[in-house]
C-alpha atoms as a PDB file:
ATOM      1  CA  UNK A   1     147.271 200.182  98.412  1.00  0.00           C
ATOM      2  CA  UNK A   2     149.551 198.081  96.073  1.00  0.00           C
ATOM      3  CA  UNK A   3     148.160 194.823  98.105  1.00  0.00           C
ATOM      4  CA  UNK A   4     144.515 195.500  97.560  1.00  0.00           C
ATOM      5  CA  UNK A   5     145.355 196.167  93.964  1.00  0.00           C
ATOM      6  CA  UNK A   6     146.462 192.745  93.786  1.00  0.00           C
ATOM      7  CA  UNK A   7     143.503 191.445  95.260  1.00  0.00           C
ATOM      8  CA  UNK A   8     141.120 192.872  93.280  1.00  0.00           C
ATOM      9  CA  UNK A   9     143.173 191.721  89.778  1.00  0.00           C
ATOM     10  CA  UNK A  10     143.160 188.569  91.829  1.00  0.00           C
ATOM     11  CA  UNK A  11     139.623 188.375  92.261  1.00  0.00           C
ATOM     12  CA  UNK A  12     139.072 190.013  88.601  1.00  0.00           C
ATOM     13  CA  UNK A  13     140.714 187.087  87.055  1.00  0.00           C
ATOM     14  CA  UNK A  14     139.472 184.671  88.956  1.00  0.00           C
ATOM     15  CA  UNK A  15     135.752 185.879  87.889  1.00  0.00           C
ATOM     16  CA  UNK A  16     137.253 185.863  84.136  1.00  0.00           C
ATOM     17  CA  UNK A  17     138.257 182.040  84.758  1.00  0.00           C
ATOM     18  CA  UNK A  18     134.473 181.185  86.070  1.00  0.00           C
ATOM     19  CA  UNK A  19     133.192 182.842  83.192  1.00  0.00           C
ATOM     20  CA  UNK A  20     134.926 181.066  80.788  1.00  0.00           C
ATOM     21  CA  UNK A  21     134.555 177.790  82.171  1.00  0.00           C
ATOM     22  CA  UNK A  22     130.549 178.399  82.432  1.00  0.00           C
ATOM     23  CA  UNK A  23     130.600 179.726  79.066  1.00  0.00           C
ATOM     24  CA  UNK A  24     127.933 177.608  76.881  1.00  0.00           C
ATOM     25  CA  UNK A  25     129.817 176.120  74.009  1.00  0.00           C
ATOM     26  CA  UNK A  26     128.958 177.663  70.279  1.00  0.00           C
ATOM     27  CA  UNK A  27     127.358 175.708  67.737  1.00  0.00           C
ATOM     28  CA  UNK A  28     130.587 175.137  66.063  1.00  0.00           C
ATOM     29  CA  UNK A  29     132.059 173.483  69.033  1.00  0.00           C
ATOM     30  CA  UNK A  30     129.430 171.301  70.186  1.00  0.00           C
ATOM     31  CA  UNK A  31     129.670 167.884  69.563  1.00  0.00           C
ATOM     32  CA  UNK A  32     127.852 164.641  68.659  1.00  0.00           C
ATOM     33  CA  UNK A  33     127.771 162.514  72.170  1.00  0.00           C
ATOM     34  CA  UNK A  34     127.250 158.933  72.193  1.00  0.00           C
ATOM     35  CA  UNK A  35     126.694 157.146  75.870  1.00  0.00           C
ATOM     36  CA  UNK A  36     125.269 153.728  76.971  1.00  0.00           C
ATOM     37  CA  UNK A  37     122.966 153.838  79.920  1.00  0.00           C
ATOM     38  CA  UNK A  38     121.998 150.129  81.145  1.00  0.00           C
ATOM     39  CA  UNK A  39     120.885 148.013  77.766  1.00  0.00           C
ATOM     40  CA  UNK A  40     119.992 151.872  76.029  1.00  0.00           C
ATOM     41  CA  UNK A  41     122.544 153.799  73.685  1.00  0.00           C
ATOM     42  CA  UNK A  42     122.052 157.487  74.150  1.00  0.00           C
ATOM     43  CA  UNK A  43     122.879 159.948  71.316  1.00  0.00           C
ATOM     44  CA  UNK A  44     122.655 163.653  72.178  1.00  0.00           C
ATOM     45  CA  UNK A  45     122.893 165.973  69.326  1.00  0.00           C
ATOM     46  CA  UNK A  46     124.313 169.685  68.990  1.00  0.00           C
ATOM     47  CA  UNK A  47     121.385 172.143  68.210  1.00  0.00           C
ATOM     48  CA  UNK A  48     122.692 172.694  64.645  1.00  0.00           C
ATOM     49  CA  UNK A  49     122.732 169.106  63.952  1.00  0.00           C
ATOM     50  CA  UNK A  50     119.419 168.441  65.560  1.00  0.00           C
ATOM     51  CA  UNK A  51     118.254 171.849  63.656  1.00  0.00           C
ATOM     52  CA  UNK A  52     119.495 170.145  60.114  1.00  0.00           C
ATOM     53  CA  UNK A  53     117.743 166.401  60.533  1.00  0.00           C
ATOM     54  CA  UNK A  54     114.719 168.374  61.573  1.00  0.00           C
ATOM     55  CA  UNK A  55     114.341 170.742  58.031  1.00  0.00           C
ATOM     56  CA  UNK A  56     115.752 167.628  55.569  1.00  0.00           C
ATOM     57  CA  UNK A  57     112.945 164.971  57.389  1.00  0.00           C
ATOM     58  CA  UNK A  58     110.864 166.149  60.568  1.00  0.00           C
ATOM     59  CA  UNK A  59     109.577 162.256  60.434  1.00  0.00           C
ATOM     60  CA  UNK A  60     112.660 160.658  60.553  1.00  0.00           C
ATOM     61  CA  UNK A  61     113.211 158.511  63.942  1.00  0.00           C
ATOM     62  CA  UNK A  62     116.613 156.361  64.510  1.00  0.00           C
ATOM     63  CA  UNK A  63     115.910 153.030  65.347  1.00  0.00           C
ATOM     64  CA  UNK A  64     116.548 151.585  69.261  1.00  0.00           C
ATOM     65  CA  UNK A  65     118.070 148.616  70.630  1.00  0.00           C
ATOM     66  CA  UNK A  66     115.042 146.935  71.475  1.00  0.00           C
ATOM     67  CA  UNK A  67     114.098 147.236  67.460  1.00  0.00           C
ATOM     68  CA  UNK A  68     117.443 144.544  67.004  1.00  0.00           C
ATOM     69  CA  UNK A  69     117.387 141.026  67.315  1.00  0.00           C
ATOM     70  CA  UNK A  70     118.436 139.856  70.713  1.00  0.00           C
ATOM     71  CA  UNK A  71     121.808 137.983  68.921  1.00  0.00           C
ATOM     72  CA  UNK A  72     122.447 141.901  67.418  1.00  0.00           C
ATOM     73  CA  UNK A  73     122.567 143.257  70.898  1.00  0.00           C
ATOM     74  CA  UNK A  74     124.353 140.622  72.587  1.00  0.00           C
ATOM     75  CA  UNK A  75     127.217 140.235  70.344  1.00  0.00           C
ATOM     76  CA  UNK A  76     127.266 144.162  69.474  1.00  0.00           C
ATOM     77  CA  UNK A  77     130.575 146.192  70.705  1.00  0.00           C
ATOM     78  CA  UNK A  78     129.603 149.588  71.928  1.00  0.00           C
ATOM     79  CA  UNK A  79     131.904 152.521  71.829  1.00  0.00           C
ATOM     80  CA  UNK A  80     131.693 156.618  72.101  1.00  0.00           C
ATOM     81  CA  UNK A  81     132.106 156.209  68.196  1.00  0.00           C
ATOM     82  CA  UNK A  82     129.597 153.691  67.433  1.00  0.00           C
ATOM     83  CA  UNK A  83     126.115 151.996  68.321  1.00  0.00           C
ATOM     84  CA  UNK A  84     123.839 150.090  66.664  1.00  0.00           C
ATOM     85  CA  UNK A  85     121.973 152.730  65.066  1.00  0.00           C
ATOM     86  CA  UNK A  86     124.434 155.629  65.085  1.00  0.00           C
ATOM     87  CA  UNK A  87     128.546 155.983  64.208  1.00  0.00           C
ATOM     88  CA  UNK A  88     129.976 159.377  64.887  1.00  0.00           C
ATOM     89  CA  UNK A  89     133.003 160.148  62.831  1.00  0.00           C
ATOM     90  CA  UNK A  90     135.048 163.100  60.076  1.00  0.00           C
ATOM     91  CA  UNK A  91     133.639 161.810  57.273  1.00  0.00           C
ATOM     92  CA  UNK A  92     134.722 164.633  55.164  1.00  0.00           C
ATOM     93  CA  UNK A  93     137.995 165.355  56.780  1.00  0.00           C
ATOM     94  CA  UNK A  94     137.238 169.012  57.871  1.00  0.00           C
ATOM     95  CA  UNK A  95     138.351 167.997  61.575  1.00  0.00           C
ATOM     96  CA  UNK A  96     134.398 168.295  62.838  1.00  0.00           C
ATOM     97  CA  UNK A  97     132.557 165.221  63.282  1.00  0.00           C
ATOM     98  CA  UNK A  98     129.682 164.188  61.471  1.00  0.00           C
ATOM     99  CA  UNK A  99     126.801 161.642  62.571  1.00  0.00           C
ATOM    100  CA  UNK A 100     125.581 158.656  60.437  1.00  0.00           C
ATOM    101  CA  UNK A 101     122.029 157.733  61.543  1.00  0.00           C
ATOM    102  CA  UNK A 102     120.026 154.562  60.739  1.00  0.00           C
ATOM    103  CA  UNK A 103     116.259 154.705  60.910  1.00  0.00           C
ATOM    104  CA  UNK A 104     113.281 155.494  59.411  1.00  0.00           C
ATOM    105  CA  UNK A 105     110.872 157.585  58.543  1.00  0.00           C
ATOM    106  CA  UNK A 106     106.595 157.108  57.990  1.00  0.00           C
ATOM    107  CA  UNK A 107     107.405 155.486  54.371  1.00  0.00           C
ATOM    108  CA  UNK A 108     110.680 154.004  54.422  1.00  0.00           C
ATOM    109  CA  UNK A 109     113.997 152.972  56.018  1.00  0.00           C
ATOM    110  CA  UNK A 110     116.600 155.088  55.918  1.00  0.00           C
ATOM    111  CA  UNK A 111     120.586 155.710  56.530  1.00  0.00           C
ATOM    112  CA  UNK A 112     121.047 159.564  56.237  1.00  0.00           C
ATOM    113  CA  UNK A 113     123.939 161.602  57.622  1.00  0.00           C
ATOM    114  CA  UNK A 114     124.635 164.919  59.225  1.00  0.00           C
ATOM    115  CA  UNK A 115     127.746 166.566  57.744  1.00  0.00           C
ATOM    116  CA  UNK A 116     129.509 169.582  58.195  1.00  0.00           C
ATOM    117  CA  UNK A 117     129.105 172.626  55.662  1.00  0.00           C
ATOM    118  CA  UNK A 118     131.005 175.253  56.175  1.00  0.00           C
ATOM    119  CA  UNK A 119     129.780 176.674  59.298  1.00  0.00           C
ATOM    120  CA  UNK A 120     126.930 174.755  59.942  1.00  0.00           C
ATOM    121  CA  UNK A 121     125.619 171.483  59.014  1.00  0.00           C
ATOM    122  CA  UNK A 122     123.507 169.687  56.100  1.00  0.00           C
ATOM    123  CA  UNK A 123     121.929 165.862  55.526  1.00  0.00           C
ATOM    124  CA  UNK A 124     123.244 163.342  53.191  1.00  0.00           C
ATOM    125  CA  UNK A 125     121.250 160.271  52.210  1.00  0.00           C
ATOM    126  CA  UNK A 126     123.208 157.601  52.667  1.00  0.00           C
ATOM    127  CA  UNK A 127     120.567 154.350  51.644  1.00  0.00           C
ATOM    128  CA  UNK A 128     116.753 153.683  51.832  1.00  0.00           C
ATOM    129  CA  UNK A 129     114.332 150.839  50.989  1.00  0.00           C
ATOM    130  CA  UNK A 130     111.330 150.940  49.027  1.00  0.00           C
ATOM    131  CA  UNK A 131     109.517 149.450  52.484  1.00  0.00           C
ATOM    132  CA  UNK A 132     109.021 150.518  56.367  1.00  0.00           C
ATOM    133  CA  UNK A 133     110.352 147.699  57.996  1.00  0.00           C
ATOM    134  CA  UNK A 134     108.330 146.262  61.330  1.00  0.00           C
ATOM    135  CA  UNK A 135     111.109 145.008  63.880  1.00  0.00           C
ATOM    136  CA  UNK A 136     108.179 142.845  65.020  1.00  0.00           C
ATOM    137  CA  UNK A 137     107.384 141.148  62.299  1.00  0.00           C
ATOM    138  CA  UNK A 138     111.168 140.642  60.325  1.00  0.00           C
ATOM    139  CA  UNK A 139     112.906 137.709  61.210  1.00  0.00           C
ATOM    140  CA  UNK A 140     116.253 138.944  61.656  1.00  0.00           C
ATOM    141  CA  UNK A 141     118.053 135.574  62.339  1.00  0.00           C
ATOM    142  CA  UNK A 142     117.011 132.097  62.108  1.00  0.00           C
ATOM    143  CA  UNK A 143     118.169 128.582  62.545  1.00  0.00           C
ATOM    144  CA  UNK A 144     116.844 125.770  61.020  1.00  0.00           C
ATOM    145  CA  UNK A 145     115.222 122.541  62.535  1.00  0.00           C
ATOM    146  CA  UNK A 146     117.612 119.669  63.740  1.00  0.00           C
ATOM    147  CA  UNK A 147     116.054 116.279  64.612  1.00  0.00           C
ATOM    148  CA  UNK A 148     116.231 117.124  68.362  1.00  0.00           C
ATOM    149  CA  UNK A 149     115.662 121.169  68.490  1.00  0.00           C
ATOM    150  CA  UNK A 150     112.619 122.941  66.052  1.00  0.00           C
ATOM    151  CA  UNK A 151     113.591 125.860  63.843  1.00  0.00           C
ATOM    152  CA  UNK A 152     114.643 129.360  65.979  1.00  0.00           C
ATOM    153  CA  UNK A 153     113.497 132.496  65.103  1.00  0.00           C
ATOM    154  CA  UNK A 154     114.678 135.613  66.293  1.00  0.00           C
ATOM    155  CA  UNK A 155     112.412 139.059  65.497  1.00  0.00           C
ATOM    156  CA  UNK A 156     113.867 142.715  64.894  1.00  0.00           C
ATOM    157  CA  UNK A 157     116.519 144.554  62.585  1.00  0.00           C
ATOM    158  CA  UNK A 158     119.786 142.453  62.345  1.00  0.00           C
ATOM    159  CA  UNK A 159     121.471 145.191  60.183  1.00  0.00           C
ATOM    160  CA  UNK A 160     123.262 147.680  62.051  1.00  0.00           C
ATOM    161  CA  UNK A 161     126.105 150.143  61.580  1.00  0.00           C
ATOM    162  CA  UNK A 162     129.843 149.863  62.773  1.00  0.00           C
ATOM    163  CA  UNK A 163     133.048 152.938  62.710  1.00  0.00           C
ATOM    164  CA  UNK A 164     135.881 152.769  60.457  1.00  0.00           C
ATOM    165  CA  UNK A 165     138.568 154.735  60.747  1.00  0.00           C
ATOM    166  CA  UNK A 166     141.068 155.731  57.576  1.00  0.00           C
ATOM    167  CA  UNK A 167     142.312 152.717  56.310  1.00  0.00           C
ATOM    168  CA  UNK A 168     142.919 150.448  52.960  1.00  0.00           C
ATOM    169  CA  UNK A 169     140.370 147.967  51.779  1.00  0.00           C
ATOM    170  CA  UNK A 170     139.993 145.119  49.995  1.00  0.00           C
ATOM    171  CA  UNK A 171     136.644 144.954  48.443  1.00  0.00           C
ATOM    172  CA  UNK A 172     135.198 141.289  48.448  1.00  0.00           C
ATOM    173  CA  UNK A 173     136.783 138.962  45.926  1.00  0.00           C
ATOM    174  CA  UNK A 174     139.312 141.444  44.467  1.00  0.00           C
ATOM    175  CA  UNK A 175     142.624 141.976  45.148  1.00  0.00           C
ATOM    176  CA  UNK A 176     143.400 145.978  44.901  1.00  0.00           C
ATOM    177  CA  UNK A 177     142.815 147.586  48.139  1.00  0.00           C
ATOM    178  CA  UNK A 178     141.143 150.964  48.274  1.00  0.00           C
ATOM    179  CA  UNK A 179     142.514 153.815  50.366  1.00  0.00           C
ATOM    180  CA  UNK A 180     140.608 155.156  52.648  1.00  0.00           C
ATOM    181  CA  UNK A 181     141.651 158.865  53.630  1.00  0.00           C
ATOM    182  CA  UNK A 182     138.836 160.036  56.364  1.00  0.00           C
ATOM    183  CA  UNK A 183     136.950 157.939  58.667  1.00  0.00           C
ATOM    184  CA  UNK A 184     134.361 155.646  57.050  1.00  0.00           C
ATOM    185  CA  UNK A 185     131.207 153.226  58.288  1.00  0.00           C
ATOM    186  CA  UNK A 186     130.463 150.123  57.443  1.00  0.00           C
ATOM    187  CA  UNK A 187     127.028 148.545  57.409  1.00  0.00           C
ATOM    188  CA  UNK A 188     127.056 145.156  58.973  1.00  0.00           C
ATOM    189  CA  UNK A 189     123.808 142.443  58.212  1.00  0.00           C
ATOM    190  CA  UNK A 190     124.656 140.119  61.142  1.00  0.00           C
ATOM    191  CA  UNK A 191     126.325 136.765  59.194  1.00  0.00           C
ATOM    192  CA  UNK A 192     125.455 137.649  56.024  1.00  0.00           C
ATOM    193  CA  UNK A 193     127.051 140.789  54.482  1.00  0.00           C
ATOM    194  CA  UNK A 194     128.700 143.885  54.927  1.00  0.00           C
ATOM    195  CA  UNK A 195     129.006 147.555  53.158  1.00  0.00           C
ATOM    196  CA  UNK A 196     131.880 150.029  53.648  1.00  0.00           C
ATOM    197  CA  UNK A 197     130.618 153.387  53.224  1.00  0.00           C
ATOM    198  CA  UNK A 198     133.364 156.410  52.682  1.00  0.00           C
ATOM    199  CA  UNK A 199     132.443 160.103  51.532  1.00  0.00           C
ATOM    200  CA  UNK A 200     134.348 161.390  48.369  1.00  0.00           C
ATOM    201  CA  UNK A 201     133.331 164.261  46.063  1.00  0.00           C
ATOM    202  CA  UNK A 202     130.134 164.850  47.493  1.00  0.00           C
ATOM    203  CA  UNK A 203     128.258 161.586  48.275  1.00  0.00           C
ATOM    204  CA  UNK A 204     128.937 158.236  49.483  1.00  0.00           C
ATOM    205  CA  UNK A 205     130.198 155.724  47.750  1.00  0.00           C
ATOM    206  CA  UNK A 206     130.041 151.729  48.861  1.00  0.00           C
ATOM    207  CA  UNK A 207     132.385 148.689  48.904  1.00  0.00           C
ATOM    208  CA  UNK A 208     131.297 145.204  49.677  1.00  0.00           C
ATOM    209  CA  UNK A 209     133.640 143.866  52.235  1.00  0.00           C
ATOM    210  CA  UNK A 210     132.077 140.188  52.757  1.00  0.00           C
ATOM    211  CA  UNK A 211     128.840 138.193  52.010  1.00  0.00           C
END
């Protein structure tokens, strides 16, 4: 008797530890995944995240790598934390990650972010333009003509988005660094300038980090 007793609490806990291993994860513990899949970046979003883009702009649409200029995407350094359009980071310092997207909507361009609210989650905008930019028709680098080669063009976005993590910054031509506390993003415009964005009291707030 006492050894099929055993068996069964055997066999009852080893049931428990299936269930809890095939136990779909709350909304609270899903998280922001970012993959790259051949010359695509993938981002999958939790339900509550995808839930709170959805109510703040049902027409907003991140931007792809084929929107970027072909010198973006070469010279680009993926990681789980950051792609072109997308950095996944605390931005608020509640220990749950938050997503910074950069896209657009019907009207306009637009850097918005997912952050965590209490339980759940609610949209930040980060930037916009006043225009809906057409990766086709920008010129997002250029070289000018030499005697021996004609000017090169390059077509698409060459702005894209890069993961900080806490740190101290100079901001350009000053000498006081700024402290950082949580993680930060900074958006890059390929040899031309770049932004460090950091969330205090409620928004975002900028620094210009080169030009």
């Amino acid at each position: 008797m006492k050894g099929h007793a055993l068996v069964n609490q055997m066999l009852i806990f080893a049931a428990c530890l299936i269930i809890c291993a095939e136990r779909p994860l709350s909304a609270a513990e899903e998280k922001p995944v970012l993959k790259k899949v051949g010359a695509e970046y993938r981002l999958s979003l939790p339900s509550a995240m995808e839930g709170a883009l959805r109510r703040y702009d049902r027409h907003f649409t991140a931007w792809r790598p084929g929107d970027y200029t072909p010198r973006a995407v070469k010279y680009y350094k993926f990681s789980p934390r950051q792609a072109l359009f997308a950095v996944i980071g605390d931005f608020n310092g509640d220990k749950r990650l938050d997503v910074v997207l950069d896209g657009h909507n019907r009207k306009m361009d637009l850097t918005l972010c997912i952050i965590s609210e209490g339980a759940g989650y609610g949209v930040r905008e980060v930037s916009r333009t006043t225009v809906l930019s057409d990766p086709k028709t920008k010129v997002g680098y250029s070289e000018s003509a030499t005697q021996d080669e004609p000017e090169y063009k390059e077509y698409g976005l060459s702005r894209f988005l890069r993961y900080n993590p806490p740190c101290e910054v100079v901001p350009f031509e000053e000498k006081k660094a700024v402290k950082i506390a949580n993680d930060a993003f900074t958006e890059v415009y390929f040899t031309k300038a770049a932004f460090l964005y950091y969330y205090k009291d409620g928004k975002f707030h900028s620094i210009c980090t080169g030009d």
